[in-house]
PDB file of N, CA and C in Angstrom:
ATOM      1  N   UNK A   1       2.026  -5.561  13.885  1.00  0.00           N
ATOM      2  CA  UNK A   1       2.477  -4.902  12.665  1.00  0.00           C
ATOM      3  C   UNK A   1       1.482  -3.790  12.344  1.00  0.00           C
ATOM      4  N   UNK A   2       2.046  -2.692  12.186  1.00  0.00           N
ATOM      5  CA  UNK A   2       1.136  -1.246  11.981  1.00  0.00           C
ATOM      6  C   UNK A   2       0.679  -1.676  10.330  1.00  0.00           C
ATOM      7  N   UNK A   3       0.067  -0.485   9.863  1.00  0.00           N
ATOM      8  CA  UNK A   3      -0.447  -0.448   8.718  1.00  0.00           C
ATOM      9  C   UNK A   3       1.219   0.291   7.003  1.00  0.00           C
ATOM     10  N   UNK A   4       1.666   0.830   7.936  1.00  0.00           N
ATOM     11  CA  UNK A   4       2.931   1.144   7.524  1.00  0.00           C
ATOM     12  C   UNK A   4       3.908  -0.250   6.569  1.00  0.00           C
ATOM     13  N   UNK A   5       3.941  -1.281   7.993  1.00  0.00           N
ATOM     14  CA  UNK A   5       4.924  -2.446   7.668  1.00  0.00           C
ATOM     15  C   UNK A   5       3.711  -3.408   6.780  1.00  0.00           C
ATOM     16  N   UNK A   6       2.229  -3.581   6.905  1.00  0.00           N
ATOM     17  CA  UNK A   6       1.868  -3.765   6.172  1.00  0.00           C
ATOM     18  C   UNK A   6       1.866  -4.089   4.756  1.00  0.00           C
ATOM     19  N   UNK A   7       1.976  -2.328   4.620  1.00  0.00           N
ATOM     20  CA  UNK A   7       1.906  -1.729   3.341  1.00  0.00           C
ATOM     21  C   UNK A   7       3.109  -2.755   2.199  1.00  0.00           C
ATOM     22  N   UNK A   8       4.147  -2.350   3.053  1.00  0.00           N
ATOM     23  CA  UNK A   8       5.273  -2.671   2.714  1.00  0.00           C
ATOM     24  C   UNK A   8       5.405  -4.186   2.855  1.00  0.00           C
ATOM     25  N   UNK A   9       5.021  -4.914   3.738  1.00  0.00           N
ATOM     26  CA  UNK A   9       5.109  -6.632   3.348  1.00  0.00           C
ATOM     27  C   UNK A   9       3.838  -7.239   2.084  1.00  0.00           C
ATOM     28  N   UNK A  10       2.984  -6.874   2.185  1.00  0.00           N
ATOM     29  CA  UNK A  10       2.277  -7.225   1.164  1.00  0.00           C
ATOM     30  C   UNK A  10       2.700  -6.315  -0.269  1.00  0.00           C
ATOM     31  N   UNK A  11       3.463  -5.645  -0.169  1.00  0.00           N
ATOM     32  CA  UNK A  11       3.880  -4.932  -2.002  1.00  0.00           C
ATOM     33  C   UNK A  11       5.668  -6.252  -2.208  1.00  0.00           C
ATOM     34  N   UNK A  12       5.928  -6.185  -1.100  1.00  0.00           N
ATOM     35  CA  UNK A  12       7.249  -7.184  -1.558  1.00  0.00           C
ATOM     36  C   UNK A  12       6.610  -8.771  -1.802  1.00  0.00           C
ATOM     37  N   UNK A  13       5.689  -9.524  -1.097  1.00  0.00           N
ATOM     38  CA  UNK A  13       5.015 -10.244  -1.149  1.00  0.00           C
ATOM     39  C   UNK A  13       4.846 -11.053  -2.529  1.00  0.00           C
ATOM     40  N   UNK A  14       4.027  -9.595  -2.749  1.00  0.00           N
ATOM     41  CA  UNK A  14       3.502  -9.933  -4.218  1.00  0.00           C
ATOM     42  C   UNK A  14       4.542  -9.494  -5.882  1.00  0.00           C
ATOM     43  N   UNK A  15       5.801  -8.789  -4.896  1.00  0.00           N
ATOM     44  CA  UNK A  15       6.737  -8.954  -6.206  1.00  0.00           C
ATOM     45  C   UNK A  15       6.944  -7.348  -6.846  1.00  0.00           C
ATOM     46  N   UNK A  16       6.254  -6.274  -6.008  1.00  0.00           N
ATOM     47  CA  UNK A  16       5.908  -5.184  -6.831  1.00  0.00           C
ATOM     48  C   UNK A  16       7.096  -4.196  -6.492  1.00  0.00           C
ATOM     49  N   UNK A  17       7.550  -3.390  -7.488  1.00  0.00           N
ATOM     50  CA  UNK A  17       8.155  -2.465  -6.261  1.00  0.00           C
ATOM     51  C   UNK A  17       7.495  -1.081  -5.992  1.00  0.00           C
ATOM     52  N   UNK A  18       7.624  -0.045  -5.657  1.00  0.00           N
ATOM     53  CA  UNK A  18       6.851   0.781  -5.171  1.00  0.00           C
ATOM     54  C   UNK A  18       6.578   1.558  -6.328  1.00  0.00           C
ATOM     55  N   UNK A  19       7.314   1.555  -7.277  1.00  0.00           N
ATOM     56  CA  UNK A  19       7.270   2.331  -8.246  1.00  0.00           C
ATOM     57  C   UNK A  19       5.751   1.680  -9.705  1.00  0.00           C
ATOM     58  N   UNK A  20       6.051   0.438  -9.201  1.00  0.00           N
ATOM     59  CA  UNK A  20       5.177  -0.456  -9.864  1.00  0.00           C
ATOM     60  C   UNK A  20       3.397  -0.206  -9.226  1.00  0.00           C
ATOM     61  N   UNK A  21       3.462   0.040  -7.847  1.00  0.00           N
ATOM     62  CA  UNK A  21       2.002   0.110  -7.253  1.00  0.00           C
ATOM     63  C   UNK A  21       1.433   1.517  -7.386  1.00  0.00           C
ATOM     64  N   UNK A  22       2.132   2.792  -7.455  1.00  0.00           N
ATOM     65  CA  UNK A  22       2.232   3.846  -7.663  1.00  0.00           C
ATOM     66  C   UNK A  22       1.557   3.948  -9.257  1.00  0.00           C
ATOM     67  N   UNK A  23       2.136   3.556 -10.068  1.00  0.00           N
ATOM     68  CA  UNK A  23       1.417   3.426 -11.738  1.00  0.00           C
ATOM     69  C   UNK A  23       0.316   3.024 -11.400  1.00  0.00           C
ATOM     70  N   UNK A  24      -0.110   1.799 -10.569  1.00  0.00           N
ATOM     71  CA  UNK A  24      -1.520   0.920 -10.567  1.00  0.00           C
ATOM     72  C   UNK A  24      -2.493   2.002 -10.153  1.00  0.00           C
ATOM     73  N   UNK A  25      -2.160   3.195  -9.048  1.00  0.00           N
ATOM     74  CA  UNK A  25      -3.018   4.150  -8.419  1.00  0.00           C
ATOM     75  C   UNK A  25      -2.761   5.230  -8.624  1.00  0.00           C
ATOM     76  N   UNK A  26      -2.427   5.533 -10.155  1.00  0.00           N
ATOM     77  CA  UNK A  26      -2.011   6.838 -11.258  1.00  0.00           C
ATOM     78  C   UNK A  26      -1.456   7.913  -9.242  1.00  0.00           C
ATOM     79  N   UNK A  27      -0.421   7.575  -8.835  1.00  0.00           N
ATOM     80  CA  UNK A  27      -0.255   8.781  -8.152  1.00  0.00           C
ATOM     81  C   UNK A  27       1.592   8.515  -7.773  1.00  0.00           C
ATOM     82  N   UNK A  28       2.560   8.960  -7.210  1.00  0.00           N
ATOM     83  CA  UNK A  28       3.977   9.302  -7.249  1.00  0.00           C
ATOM     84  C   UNK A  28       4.968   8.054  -6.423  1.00  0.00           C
ATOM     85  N   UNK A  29       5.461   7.630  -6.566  1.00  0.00           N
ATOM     86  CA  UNK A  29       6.530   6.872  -6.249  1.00  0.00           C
ATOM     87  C   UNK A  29       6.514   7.205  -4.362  1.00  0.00           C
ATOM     88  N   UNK A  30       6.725   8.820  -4.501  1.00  0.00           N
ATOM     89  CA  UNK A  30       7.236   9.058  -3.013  1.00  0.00           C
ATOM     90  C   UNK A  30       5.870   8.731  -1.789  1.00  0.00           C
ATOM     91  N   UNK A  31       4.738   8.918  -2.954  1.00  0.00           N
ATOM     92  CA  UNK A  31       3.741   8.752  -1.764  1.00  0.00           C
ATOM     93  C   UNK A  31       3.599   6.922  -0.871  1.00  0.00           C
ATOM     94  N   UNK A  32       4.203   6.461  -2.300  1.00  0.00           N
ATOM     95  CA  UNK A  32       3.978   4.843  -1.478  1.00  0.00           C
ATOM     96  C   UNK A  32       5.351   4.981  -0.660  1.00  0.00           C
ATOM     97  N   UNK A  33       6.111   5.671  -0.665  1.00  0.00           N
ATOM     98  CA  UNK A  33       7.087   5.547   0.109  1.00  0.00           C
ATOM     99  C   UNK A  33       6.535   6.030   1.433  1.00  0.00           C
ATOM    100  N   UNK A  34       5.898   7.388   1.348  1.00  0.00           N
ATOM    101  CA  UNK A  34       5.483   8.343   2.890  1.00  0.00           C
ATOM    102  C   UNK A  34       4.726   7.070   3.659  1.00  0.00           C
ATOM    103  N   UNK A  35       3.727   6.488   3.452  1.00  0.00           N
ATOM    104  CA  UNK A  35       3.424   5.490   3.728  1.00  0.00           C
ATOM    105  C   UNK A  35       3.996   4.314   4.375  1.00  0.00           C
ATOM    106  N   UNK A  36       4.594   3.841   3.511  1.00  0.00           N
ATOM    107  CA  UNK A  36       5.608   2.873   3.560  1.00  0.00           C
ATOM    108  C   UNK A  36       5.924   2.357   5.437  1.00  0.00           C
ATOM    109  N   UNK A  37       6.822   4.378   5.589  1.00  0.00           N
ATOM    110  CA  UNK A  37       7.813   4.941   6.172  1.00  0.00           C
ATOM    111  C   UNK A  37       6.482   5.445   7.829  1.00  0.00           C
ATOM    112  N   UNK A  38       5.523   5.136   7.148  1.00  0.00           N
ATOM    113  CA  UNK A  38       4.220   6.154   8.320  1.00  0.00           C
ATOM    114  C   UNK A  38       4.043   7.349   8.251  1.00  0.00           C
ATOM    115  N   UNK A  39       4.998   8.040   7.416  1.00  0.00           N
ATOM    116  CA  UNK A  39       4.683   9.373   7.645  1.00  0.00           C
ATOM    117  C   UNK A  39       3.500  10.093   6.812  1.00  0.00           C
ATOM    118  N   UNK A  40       2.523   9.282   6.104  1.00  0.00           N
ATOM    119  CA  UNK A  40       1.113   9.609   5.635  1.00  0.00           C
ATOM    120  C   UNK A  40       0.133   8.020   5.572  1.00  0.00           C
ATOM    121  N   UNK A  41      -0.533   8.240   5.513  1.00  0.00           N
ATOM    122  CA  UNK A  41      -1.603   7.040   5.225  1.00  0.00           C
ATOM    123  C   UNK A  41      -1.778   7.733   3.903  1.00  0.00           C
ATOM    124  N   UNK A  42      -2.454   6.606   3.242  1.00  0.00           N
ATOM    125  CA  UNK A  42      -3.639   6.375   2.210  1.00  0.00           C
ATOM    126  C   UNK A  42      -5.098   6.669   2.376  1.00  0.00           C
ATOM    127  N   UNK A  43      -5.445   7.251   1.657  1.00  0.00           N
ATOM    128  CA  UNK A  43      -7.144   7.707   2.362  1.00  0.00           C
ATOM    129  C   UNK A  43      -7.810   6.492   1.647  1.00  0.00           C
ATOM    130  N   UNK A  44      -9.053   6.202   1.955  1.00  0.00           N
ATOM    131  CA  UNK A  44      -9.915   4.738   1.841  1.00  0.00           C
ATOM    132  C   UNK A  44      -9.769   4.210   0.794  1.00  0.00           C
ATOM    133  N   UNK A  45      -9.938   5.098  -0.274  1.00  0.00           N
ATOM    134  CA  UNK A  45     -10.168   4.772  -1.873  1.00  0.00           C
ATOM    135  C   UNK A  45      -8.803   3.993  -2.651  1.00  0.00           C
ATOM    136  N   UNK A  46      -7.679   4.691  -2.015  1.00  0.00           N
ATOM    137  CA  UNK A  46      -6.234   3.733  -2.417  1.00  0.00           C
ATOM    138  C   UNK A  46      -6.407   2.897  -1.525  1.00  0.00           C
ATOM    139  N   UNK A  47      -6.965   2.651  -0.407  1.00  0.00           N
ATOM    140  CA  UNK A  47      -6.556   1.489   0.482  1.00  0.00           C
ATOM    141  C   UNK A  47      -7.666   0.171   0.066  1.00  0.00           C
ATOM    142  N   UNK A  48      -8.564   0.589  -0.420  1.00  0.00           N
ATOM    143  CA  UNK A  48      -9.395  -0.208  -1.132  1.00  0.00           C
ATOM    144  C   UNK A  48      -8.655  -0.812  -2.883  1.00  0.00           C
ATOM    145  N   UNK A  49      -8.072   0.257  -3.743  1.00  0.00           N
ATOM    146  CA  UNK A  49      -7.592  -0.212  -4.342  1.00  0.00           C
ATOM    147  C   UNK A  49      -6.663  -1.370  -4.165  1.00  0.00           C
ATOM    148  N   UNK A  50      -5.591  -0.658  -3.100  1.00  0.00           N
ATOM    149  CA  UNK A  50      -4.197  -1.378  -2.794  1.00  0.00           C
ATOM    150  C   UNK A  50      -4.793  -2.943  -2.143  1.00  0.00           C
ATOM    151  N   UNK A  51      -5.856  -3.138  -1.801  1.00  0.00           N
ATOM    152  CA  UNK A  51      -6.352  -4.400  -0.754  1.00  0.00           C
ATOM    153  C   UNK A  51      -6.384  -5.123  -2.216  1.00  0.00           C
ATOM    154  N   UNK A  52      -6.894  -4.423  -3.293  1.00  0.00           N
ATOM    155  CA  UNK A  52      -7.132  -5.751  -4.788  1.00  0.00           C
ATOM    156  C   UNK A  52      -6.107  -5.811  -5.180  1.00  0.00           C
ATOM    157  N   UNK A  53      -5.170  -4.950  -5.098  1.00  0.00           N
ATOM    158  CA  UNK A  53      -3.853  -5.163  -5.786  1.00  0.00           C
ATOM    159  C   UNK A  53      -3.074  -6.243  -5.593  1.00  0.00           C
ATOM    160  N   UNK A  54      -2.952  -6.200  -3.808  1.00  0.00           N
ATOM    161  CA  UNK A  54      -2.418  -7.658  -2.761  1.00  0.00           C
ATOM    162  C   UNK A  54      -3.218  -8.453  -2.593  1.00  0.00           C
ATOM    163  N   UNK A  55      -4.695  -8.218  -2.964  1.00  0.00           N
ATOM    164  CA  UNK A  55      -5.463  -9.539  -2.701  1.00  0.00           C
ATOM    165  C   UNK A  55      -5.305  -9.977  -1.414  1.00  0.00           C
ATOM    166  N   UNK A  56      -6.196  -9.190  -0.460  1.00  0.00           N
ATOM    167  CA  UNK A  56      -6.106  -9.130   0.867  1.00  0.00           C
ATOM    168  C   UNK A  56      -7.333  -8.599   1.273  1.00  0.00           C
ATOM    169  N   UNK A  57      -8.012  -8.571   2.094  1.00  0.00           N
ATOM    170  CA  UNK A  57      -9.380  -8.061   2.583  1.00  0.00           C
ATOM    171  C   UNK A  57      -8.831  -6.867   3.171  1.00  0.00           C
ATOM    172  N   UNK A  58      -9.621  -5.870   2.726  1.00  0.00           N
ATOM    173  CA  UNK A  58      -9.152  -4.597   3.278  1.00  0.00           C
ATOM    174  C   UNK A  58      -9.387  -4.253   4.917  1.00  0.00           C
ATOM    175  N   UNK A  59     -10.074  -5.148   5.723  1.00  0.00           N
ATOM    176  CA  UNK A  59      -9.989  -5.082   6.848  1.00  0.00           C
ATOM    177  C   UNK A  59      -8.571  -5.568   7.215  1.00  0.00           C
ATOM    178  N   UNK A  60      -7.427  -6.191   6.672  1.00  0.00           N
ATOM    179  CA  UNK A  60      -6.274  -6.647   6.788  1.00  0.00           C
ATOM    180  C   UNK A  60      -5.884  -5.388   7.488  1.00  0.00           C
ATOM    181  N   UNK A  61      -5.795  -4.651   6.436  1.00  0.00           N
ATOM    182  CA  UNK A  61      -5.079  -3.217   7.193  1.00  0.00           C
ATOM    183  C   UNK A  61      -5.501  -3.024   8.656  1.00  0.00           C
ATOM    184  N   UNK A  62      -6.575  -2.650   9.136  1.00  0.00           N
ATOM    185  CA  UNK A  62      -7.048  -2.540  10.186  1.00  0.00           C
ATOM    186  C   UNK A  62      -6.733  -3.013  11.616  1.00  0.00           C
ATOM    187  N   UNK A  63      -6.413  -4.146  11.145  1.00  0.00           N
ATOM    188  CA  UNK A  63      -6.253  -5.339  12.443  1.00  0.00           C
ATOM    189  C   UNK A  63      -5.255  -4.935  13.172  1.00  0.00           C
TER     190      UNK A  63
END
């Protein structure tokens, strides 16, 4: 599982929808989507956020 499907199993996981994680990291609906989808990453600082959000060790992503 890429960092993409990730993204996206740990935000359904925990109940959120994209529009909901987007408020948590003051930034746009579409970007958790580009993501989502692969077509952008998150630079460290949301991916550090997003790891407390899901409550996940941010090396999760990585693996």
């Amino acid at each position: 599982m890429g960092m993409s499907e990730k993204l996206k199993y740990q935000r359904k996981k925990n109940g959120l929808s994209q529009g909901d994680v987007a408020k948590k990291l003051n930034i746009t609906r579409q970007a958790i989507s580009q993501w989502e989808r692969g077509e952008s990453r998150p630079d460290l600082e949301n991916l550090h956020l997003i790891s407390g959000i899901y409550h996940v060790d941010l090396s999760y992503f990585f693996d």
